[in-house]
Protein backbone atom coordinates (compact mmCIF):
# COMPACT_ATOMS: atom_id res chain seq x y z
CA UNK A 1 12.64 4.09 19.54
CA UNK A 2 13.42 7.52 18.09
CA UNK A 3 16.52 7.88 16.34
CA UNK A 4 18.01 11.55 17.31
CA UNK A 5 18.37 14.24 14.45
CA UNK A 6 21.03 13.81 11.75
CA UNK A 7 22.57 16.96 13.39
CA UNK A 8 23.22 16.34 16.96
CA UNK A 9 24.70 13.02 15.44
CA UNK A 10 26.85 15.04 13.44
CA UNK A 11 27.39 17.25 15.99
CA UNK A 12 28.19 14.35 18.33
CA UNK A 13 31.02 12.85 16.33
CA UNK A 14 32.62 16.71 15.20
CA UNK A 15 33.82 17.18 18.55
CA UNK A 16 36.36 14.51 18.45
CA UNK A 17 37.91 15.91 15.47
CA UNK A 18 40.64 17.27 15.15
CA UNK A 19 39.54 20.58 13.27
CA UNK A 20 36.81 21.39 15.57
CA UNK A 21 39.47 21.39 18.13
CA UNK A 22 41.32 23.67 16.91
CA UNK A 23 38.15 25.92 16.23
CA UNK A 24 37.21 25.95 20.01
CA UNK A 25 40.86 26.21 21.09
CA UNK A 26 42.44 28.88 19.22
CA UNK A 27 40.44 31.57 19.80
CA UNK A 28 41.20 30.62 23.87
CA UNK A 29 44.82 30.36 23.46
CA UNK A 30 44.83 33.57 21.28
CA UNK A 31 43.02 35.63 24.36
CA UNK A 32 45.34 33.63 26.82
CA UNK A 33 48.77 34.20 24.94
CA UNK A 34 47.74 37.99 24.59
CA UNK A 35 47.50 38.38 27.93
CA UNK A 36 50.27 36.54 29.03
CA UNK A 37 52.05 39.21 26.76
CA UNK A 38 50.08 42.22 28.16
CA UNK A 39 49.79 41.45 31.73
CA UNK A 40 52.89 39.14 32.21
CA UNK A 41 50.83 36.08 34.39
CA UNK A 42 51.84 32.59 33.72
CA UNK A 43 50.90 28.93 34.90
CA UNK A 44 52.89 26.33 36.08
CA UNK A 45 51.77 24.22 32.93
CA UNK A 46 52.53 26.73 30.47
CA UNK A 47 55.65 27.27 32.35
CA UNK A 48 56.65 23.71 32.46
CA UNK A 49 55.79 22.89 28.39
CA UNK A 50 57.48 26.51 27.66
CA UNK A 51 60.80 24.97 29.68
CA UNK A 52 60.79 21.34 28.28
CA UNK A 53 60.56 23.01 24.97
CA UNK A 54 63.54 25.08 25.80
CA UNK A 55 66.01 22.38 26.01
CA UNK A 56 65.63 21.53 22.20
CA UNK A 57 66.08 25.31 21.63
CA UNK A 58 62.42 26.16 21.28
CA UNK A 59 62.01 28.44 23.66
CA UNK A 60 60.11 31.53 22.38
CA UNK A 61 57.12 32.75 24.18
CA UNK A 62 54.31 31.51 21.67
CA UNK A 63 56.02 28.09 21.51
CA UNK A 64 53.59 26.44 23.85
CA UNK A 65 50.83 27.29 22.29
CA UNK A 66 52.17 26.83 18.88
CA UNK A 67 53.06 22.73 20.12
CA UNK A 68 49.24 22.84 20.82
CA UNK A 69 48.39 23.78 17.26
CA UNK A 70 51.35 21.88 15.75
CA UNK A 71 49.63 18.44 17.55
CA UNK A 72 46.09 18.88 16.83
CA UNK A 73 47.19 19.98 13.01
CA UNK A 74 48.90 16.41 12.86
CA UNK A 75 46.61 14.80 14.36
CA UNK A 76 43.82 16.07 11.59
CA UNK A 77 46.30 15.47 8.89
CA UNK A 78 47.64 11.96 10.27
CA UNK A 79 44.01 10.62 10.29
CA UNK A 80 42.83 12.15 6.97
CA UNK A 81 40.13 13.94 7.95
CA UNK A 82 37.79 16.47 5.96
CA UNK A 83 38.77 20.30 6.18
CA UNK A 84 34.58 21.08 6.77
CA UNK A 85 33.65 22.00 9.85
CA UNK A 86 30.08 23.27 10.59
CA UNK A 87 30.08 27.15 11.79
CA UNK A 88 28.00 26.36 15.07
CA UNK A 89 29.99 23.83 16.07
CA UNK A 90 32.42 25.45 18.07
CA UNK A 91 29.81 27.60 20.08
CA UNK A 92 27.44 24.47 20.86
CA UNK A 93 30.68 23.06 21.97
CA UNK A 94 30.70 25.98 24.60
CA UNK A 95 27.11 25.16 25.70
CA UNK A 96 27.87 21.58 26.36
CA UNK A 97 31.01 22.60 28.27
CA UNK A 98 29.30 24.62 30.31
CA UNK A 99 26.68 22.36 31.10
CA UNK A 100 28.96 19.28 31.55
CA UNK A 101 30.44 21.79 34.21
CA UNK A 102 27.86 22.00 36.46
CA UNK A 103 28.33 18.20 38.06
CA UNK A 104 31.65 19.61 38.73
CA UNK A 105 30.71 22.69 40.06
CA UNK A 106 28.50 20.51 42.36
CA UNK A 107 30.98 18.27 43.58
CA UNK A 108 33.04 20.98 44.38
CA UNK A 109 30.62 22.85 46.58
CA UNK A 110 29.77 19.57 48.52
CA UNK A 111 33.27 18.94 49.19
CA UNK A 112 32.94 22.83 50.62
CA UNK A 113 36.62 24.34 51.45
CA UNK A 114 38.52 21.93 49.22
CA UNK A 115 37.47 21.77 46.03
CA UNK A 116 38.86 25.39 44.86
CA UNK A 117 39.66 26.34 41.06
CA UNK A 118 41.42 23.43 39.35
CA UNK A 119 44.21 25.85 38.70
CA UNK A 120 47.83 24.72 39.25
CA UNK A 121 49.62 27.82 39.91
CA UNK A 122 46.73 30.32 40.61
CA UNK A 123 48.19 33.81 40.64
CA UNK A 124 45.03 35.38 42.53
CA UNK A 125 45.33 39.07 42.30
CA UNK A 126 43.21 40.95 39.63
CA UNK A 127 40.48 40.10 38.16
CA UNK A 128 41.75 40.34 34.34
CA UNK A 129 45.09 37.33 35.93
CA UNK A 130 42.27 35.36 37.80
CA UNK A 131 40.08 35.13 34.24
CA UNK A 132 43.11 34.69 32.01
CA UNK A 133 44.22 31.53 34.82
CA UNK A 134 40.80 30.47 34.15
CA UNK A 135 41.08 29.98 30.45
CA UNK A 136 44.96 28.87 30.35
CA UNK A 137 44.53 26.16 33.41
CA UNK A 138 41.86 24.48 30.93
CA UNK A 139 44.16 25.06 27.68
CA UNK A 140 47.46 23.47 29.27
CA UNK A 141 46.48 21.30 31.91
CA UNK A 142 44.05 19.17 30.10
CA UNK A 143 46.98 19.18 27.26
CA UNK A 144 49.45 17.74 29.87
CA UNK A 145 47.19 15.51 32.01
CA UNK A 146 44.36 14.24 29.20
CA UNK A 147 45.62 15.10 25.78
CA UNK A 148 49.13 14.24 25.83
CA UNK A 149 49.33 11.67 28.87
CA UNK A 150 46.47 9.44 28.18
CA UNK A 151 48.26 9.15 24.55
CA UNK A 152 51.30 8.08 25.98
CA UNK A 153 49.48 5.76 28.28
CA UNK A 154 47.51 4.17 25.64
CA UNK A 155 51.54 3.87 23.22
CA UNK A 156 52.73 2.28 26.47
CA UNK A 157 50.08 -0.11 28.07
CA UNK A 158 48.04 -1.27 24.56
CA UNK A 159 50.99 -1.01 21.60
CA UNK A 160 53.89 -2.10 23.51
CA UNK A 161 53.18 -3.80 26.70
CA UNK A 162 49.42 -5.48 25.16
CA UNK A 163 47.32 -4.93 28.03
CA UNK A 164 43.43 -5.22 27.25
CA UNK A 165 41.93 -2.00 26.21
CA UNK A 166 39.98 -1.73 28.83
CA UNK A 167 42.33 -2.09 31.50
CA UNK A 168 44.82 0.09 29.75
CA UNK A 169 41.94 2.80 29.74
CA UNK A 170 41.29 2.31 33.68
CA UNK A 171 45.14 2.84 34.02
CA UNK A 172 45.43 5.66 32.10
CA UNK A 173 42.55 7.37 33.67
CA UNK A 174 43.38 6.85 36.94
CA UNK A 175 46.83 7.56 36.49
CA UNK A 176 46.49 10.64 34.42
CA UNK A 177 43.81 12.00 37.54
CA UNK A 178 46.36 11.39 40.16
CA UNK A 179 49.17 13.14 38.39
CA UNK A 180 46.65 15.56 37.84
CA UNK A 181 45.99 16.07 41.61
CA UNK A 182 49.58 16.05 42.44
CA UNK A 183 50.39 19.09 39.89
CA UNK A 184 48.26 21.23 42.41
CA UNK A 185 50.53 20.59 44.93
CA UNK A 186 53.82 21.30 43.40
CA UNK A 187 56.03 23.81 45.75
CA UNK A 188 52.88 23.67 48.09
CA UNK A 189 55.27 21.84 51.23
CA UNK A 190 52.14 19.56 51.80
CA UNK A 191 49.18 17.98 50.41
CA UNK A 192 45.44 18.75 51.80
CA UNK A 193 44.22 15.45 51.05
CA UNK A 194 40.81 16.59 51.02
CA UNK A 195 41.42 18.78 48.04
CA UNK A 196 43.44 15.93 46.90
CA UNK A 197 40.83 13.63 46.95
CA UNK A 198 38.71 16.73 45.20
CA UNK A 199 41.32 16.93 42.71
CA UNK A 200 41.44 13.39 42.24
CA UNK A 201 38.05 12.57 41.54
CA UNK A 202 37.95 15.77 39.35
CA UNK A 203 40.80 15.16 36.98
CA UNK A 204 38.80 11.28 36.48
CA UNK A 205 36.11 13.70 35.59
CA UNK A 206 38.01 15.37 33.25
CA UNK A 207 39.19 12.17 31.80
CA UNK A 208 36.04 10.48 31.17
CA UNK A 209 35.14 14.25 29.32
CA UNK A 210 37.94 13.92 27.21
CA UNK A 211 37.56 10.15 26.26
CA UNK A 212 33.57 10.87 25.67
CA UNK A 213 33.57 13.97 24.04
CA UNK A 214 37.05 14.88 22.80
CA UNK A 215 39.62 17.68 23.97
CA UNK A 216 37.95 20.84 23.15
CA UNK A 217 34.80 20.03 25.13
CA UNK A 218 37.16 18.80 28.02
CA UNK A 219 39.00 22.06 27.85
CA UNK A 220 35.38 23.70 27.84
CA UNK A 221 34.40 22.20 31.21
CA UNK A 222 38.06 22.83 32.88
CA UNK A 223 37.51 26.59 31.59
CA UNK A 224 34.08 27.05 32.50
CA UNK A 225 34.42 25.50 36.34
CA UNK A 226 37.32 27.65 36.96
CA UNK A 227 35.14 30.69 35.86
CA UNK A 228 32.14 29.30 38.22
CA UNK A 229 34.32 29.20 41.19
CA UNK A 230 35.83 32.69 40.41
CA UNK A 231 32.51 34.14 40.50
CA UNK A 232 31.55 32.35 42.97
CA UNK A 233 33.88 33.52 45.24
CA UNK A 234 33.08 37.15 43.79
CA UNK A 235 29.39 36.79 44.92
């Protein structure tokens, strides 16, 4: 058997770092923040984080984002890794997100009318909201539902409670998915349990993304499905 190239298993382990995360995600939340500021949109994740912060007097605008940066800063410093970072990483991260997309994109279309964009919150006016929903649904919500809950599921379930890793992981996937589904539905009155179930199976998606291939890849795929559906629905 072949081994693969010394790159793509460089490649391969970059993405879970830290640093590369960071590389792939600021340049989104810098285009997403800006228009927030230009345009005035908002998501209920953003939202949310930007209110929760609020209560320990942290409420500025940019705070949200900054948490973002402050966590995956930590998170490179906590676990000592190198400051190098290879300069195509980021953008063959955005060819693998797109790609790792397109099973989405396919469930989606076979569940027809209710798999939708997996944006909580959707303001669907103008093209320039629609695109910035796009990128800030894939910043935030795999923050909330991948990033920051599986973490807490994993503190809970395997530190403190000493469940077997790989039921805690079966847990905290399917947990994180369902709250993930949920979200859509917040102020909706009712759930669609087709798009539920759409939602459901999507956010597991998103899950096994994250776990496999780190956050920036997962907020790759969450970005670039939302941006397949918009033009779809523009075609």
């Amino acid at each position: 058997m072949t081994r693969p190239p010394a790159q793509l298993n460089a490649y391969w382990g970059q993405t879970h770092k830290p640093l590369a995360n960071l590389a792939f995600i600021v340049p989104l939340l810098l285009v997403y923040e800006a228009g927030v500021a230009l345009i005035g949109t908002d998501l209920l994740s953003r939202s949310h984080i930007h209110a929760f912060l609020a209560k320990f007097d942290a409420g500025a605008e940019y705070f949200s984002a900054l948490l973002i940066v402050v966590v995956l800063v930590a998170q490179q410093f906590a676990g000592k890794h190198p400051w190098r970072l290879r300069p195509a990483t980021p953008a063959i991260m955005a060819l693998e997100a797109a790609v790792l997309a397109v099973p989405l994109l396919s469930l989606g279309l076979l569940l027809g009318h209710h798999s939708g964009a997996i944006a909580g919150g959707w303001p669907r006016s103008e093209l320039a909201r629609d695109l910035l929903s796009c990128v800030g649904a894939g910043i935030y919500e795999e923050f909330l539902f991948r990033l920051a809950w599986l973490a807490a599921a994993a503190l809970l379930l395997v530190d403190l409670l000493n469940v077997p890793k790989d039921a805690a992981v079966a847990v905290a996937v399917f947990t994180s998915a369902a709250a993930f589904a949920l979200y859509h539905f917040v102020g909706a009155g009712a759930i669609l349990w087709g798009r539920f179930a759409f939602l459901l199976l999507a956010g597991a998606y998103l899950a096994g993304v994250y776990l496999l291939r780190g956050y920036g890849v997962a907020v790759g795929v969450h970005v670039a499905y939302n941006m397949m559906v918009l033009a779809l629905r523009g075609a």
